[in-house]
Protein backbone atom coordinates (compact mmCIF):
# COMPACT_ATOMS: atom_id res chain seq x y z
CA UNK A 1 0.00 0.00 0.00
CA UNK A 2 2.84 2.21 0.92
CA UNK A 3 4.50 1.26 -2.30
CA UNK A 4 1.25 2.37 -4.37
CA UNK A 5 0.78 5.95 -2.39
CA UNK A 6 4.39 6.81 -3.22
CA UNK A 7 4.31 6.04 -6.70
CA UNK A 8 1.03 8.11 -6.94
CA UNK A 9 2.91 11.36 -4.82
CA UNK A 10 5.85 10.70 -7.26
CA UNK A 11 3.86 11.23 -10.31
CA UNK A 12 1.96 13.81 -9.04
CA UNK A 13 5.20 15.70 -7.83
CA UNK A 14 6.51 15.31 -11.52
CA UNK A 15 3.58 16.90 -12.95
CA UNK A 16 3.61 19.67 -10.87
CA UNK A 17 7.24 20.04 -11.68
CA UNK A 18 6.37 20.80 -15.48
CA UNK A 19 4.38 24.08 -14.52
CA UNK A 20 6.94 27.16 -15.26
CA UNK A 21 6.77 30.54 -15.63
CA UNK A 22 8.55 33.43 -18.34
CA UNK A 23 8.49 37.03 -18.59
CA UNK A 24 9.18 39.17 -21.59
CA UNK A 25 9.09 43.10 -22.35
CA UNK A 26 5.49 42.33 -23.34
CA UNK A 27 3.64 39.74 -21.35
CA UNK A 28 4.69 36.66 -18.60
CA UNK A 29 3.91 33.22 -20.02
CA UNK A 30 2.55 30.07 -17.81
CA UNK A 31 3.54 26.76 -19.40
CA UNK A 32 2.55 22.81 -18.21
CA UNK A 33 5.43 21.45 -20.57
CA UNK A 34 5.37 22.92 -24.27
CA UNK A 35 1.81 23.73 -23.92
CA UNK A 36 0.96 27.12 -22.61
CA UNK A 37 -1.48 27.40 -19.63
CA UNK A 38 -1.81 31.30 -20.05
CA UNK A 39 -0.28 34.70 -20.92
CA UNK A 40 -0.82 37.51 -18.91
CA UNK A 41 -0.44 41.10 -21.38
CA UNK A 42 1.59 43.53 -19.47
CA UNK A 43 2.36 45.56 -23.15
CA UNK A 44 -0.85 47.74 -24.36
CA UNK A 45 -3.08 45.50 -26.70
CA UNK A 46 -4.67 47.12 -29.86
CA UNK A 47 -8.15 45.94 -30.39
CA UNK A 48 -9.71 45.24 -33.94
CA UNK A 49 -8.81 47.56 -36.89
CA UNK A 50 -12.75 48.43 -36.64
CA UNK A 51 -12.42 49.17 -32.85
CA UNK A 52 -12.61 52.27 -31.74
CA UNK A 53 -8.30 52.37 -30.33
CA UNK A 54 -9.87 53.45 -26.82
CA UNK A 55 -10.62 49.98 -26.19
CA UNK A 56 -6.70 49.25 -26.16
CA UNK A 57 -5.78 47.74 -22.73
CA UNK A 58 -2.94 46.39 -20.89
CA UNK A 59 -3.69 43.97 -17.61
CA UNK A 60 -5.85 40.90 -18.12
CA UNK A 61 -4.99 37.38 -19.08
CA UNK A 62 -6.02 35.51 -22.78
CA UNK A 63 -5.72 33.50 -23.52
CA UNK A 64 -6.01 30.63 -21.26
CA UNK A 65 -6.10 27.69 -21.90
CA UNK A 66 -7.29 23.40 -21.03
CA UNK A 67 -4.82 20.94 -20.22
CA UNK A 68 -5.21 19.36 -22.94
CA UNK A 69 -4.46 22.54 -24.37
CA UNK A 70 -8.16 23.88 -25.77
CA UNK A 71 -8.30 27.62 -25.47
CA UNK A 72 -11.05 28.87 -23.33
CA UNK A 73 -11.41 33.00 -23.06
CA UNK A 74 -12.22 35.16 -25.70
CA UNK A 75 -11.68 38.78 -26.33
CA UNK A 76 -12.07 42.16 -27.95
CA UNK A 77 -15.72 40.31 -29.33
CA UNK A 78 -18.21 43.01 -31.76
CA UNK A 79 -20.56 43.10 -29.03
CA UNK A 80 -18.25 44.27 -25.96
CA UNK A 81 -15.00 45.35 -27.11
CA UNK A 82 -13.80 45.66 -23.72
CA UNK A 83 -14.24 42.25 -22.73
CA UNK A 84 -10.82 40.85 -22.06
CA UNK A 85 -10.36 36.97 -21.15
CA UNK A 86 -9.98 37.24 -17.98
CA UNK A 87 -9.57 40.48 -16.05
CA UNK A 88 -11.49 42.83 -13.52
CA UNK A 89 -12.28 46.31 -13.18
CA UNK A 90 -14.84 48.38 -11.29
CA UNK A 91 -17.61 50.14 -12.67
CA UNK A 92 -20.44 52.68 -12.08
CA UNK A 93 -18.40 54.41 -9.48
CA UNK A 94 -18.41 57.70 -7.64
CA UNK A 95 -15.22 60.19 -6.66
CA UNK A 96 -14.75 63.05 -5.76
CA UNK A 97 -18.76 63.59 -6.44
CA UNK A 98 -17.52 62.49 -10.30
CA UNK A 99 -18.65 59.35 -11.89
CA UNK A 100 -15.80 57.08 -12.78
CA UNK A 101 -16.06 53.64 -14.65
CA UNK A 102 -13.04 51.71 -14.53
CA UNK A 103 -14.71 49.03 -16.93
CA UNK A 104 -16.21 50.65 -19.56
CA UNK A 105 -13.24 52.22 -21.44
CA UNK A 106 -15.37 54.20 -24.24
CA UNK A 107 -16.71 56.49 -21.21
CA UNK A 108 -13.12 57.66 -21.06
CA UNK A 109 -13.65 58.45 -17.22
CA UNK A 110 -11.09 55.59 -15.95
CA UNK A 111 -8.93 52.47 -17.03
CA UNK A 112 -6.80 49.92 -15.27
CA UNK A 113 -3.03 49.06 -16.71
CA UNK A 114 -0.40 47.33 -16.02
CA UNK A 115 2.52 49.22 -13.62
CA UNK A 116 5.32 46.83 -13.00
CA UNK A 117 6.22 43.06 -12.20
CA UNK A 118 6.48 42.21 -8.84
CA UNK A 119 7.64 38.60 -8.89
CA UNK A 120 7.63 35.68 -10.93
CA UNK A 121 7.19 32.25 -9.07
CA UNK A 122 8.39 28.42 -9.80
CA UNK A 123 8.14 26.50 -6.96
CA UNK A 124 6.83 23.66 -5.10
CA UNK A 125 4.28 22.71 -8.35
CA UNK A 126 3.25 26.42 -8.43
CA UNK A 127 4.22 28.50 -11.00
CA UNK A 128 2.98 32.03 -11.21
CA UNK A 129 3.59 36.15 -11.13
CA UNK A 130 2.44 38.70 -9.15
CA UNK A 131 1.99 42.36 -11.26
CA UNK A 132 0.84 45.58 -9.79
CA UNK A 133 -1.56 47.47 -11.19
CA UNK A 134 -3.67 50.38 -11.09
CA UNK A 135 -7.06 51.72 -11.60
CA UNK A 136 -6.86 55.60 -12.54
CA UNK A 137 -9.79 57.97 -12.99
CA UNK A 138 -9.13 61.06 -15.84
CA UNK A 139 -9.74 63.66 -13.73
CA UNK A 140 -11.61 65.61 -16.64
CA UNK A 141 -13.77 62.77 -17.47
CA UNK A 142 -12.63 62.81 -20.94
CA UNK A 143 -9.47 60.64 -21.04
CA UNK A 144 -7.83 63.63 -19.82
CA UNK A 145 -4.88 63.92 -17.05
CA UNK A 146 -5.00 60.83 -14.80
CA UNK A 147 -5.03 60.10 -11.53
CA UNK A 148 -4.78 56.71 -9.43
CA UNK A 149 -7.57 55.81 -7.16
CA UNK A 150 -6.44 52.42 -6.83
CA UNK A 151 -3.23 50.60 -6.63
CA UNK A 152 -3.42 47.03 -6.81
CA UNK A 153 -1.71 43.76 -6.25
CA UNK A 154 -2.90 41.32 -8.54
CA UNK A 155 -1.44 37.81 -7.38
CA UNK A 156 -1.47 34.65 -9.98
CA UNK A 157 -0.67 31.51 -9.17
CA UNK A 158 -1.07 28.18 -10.67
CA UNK A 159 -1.36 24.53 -9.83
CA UNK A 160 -1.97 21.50 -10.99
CA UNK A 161 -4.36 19.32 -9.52
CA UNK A 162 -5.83 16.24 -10.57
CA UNK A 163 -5.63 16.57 -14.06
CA UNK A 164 -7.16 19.89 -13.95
CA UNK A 165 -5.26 23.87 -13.70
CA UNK A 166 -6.04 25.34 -10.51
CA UNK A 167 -5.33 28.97 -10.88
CA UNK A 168 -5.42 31.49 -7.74
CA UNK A 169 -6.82 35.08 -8.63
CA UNK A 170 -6.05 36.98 -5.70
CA UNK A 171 -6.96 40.63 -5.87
CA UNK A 172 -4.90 43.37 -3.42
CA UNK A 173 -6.79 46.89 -3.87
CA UNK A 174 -5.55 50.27 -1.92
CA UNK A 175 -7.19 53.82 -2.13
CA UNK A 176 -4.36 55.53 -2.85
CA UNK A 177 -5.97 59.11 -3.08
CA UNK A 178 -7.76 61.04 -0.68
CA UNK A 179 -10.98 60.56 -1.16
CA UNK A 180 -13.73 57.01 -0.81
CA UNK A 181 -14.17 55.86 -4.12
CA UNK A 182 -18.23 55.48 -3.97
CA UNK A 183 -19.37 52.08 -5.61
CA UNK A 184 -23.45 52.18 -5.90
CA UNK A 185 -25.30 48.65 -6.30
CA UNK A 186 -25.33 47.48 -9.80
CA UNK A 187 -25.55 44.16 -11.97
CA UNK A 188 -21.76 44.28 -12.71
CA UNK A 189 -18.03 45.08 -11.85
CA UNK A 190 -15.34 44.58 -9.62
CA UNK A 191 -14.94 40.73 -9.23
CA UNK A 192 -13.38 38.52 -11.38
CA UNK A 193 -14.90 38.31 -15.00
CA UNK A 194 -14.49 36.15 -17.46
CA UNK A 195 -15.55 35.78 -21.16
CA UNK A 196 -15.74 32.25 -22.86
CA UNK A 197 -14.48 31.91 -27.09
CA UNK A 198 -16.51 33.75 -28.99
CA UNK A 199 -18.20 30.33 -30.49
CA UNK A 200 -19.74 29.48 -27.29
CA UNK A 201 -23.39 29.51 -28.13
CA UNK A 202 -26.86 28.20 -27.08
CA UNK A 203 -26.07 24.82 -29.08
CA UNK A 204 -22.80 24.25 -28.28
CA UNK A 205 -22.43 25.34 -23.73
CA UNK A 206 -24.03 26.22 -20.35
CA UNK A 207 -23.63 27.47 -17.34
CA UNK A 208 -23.64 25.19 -14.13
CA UNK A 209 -23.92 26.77 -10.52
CA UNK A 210 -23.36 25.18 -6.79
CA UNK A 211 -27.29 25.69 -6.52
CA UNK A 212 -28.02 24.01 -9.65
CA UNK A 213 -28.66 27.14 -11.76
CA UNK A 214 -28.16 27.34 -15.61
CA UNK A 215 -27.95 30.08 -18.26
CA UNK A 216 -31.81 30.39 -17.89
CA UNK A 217 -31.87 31.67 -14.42
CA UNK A 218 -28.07 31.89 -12.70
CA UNK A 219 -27.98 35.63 -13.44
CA UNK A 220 -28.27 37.60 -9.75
CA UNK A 221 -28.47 34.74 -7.93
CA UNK A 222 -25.63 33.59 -5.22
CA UNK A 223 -23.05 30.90 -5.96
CA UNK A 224 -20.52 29.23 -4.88
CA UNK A 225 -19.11 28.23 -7.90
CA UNK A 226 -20.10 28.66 -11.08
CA UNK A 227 -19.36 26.16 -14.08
CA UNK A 228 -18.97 27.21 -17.82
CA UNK A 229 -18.58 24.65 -20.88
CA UNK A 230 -18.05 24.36 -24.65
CA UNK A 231 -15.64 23.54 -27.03
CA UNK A 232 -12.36 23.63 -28.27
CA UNK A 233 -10.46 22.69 -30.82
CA UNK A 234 -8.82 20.04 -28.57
CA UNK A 235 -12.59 18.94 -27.42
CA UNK A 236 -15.10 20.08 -24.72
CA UNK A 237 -13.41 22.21 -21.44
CA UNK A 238 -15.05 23.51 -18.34
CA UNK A 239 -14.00 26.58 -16.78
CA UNK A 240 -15.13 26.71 -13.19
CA UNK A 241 -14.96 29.87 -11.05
CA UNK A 242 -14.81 29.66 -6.68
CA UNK A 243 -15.56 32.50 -4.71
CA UNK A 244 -13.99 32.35 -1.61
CA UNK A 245 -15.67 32.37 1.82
CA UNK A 246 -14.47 35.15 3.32
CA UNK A 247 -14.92 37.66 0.31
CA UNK A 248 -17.09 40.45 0.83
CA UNK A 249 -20.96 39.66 0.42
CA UNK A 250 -19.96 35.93 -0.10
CA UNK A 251 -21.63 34.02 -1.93
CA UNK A 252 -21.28 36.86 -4.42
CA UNK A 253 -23.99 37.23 -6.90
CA UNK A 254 -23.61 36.14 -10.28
CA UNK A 255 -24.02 38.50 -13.73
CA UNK A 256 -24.57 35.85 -16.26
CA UNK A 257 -26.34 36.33 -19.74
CA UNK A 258 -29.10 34.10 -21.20
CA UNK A 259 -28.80 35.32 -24.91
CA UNK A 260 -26.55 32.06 -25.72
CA UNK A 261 -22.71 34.19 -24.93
CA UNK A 262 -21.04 33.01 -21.95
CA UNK A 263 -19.74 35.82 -20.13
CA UNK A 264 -19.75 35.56 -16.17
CA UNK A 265 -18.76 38.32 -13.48
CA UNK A 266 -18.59 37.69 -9.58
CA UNK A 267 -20.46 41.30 -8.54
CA UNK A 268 -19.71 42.22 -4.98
CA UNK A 269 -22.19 44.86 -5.32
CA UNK A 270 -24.28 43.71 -6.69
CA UNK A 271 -27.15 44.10 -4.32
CA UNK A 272 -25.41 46.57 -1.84
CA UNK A 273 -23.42 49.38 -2.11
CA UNK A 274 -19.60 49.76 -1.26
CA UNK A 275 -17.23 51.82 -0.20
CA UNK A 276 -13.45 51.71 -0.14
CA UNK A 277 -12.42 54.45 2.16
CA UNK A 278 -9.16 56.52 1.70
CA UNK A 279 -6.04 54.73 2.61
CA UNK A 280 -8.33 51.53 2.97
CA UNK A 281 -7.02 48.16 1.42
CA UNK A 282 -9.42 45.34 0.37
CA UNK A 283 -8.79 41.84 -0.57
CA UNK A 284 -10.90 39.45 -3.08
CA UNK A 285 -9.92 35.38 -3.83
CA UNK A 286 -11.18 33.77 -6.31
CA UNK A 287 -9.86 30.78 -7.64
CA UNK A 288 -10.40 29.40 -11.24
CA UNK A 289 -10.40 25.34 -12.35
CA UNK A 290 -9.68 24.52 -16.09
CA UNK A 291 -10.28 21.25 -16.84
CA UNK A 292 -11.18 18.83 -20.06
CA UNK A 293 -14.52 17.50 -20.84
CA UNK A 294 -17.59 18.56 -18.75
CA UNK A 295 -16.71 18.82 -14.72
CA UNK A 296 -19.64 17.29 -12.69
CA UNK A 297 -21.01 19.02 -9.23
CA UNK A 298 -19.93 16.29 -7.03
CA UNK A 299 -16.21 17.10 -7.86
CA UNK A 300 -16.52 20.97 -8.07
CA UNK A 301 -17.63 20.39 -4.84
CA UNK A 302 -15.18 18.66 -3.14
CA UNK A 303 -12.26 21.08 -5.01
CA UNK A 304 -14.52 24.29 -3.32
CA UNK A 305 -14.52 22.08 0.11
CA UNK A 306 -10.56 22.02 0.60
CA UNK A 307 -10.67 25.63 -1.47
CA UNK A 308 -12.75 27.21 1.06
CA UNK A 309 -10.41 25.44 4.39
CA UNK A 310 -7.46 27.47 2.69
C-alpha cells in the first residue's frame, strides 16, 4: 500500500514540476510542458482595426487555456469590445462627487493598466507572477490627465491538480488618493470576469452553478461556484470559477447572460453598495479550475470544500 501511495505522490510531484513561468518586455507566459497554460499582457493591446483604439488595454490574461491545451477566453468580441479573457475592473463608481467607470473604457472616465512586475514564481508545483496594477480615474472625465484611485496587487498563481489547472486570482486593492471611491449597487463590476471563445453559443455550452442554476436563471443569484462549458479545438473544457468564503458579500452574486454568450462576473455589489475608504485596502480570492470534458457538481464540490479550508 505504501508502495502504491508513493508512486502516486511521485507522479503527481513530476507533474507539478512541469508548470513554469517566463516574462518578456510584453507579457509573462505560464507553461505545463510545451503547452501554454496562459499569458498575462503587461504591453498595451490594440483591439480590432474596426475598434474604436480606446478599447486598447494592458492587464488581463487571454488566452487561457485546457490541459489538454483547448483555449477557453475570448476577447475584444463586436458586441463588448472591452471584454478581455480574464480580467477585472470596477464600474459605475463615484469620486470626488464624479462618476468614474473603470470598466467601460469608451466612457473615457477611468482604465486599469499594467505598472510593474512584482515577482515571478516556480516553486513547489506552483508556477505564477504577481503584477501591480492600477485603476486611474481622468480627472476631466474625458481621457484627460489621470489620476490613481487604486493601486493594486494582482497575485497569480497556478497549480496542478488532478488533471485539472487550478489557478489562484487573488486581488490586493488600496485607495491611494484622498478621497472614498463610492461604488453604488449594480448588476456588474469589480470581481473577477471572465468571457468564454466567442463560439460558445446556445447549441454548443451552459452554465452550471453550486445551486443548480443554468444560463436560464443563474444571473443575480448567489453561488458558490459557477461552471462554464463548450468547445475547443482540442474537445469540450469547463472553466469553473470559486468564490472564496471570506470575500465580501460571499456568496457573491452572479451577472450571467441568457442570450446564448457566456460571459460571467462575480459582482460584490451587486445588491449593496460599497465603499473603499481613503487609505483603505481590500482583498478578493477567487480561484479558477480549467479542466477537459464537462466537470460534474460532485467534484466541483469537493475542489470548493478544501478551497474554502485554505
Amino acid at each position: 500500500m505504501k508502495s502504491v501511495v508513493l508512486s502516486l505522490l511521485l507522479a503527481a510531484s513530476a507533474a507539478a514540476q512541469t508548470l513554469s513561468v517566463s516574462e518578456t518586455e510584453k507579457e509573462i507566459q505560464v507553461m505545463n510542458g510545451d503547452k501554454p497554460v496562459m499569458t498575462y499582457h503587461k504591453a498595451l493591446v490594440p483591439p480590432p482595426p474596426e475598434a474604436d483604439p480606446i478599447f486598447t488595454r494592458s492587464g488581463f490574461i487571454h488566452p487561457l487555456h485546457a490541459p489538454a491545451g483547448g483555449v477557453v477566453t475570448g476577447i475584444h468580441p463586436a458586441d463588448h469590445y472591452h471584454h478581455l479573457g480574464l480580467w477585472h475592473a470596477w464600474v459605475h463608481g463615484e469620486h470626488e462627487g464624479k462618476p468614474v467607470d473603470f470598466w467601460n473604457l469608451k466612457a473615457k472616465t477611468g482604465r486599469v493598466q499594467f505598472v510593474k512586475t512584482l515577482e515571478t514564481k516556480q516553486q513547489d508545483g506552483v508556477a505564477g507572477f504577481v503584477v501591480e496594477q492600477e485603476q486611474l480615474r481622468y480627472r476631466d472625465g474625458k481621457g484627460g490627465e489621470p489620476l490613481v484611485v487604486l493601486r493594486e496587487k494582482l497575485s497569480v498563481m497556478t497549480r496542478l491538480v488532478e488533471g485539472a489547472y487550478e489557478i489562484d486570482y487573488d486581488i490586493e486593492q488600496k485607495n491611494v488618493s484622498e478621497h472614498a471611491l463610492v461604488l453604488a449597487a449594480y448588476r456588474y463590476g469589480g470581481g473577477i470576469a471572465y468571457r468564454a471563445p466567442l463560439d460558445w453559443d446556445a447549441t454548443n455550452s451552459d452554465y452550471q452553478t453550486s445551486e443548480g442554476k443554468t444560463r436560464k436563471d443563474s444571473h443575480a443569484t448567489r453561488a458558490k461556484w459557477i461552471a462554464m462549458h463548450g468547445p475547443t479545438a482540442k474537445g469540450e473544457a469547463t472553466v469553473t470559477v470559486f468564490c472564496h468564503p471570506k470575500n465580501h458579500d460571499a456568496p457573491q452574486k452572479l451577472r450571467t447572460w441568457d442570450n446564448g454568450k457566456i460571459f460571467l462576473n462575480y459582482v460584490p455589489i451587486q445588491e449593496t453598495a460599497w465603499e473603499i475608504k481613503a487609505g483603505e485596502t481590500i482583498t478578493l480570492r477567487y480561484r479558477v479550475v480549467i479542466a477537459d470534458g464537462k466537470t460534474d457538481a460532485a467534484a466541483l464540490n469537493t475542489r470548493w470544500e478544501r478551497y474554502a479550508k485554505e
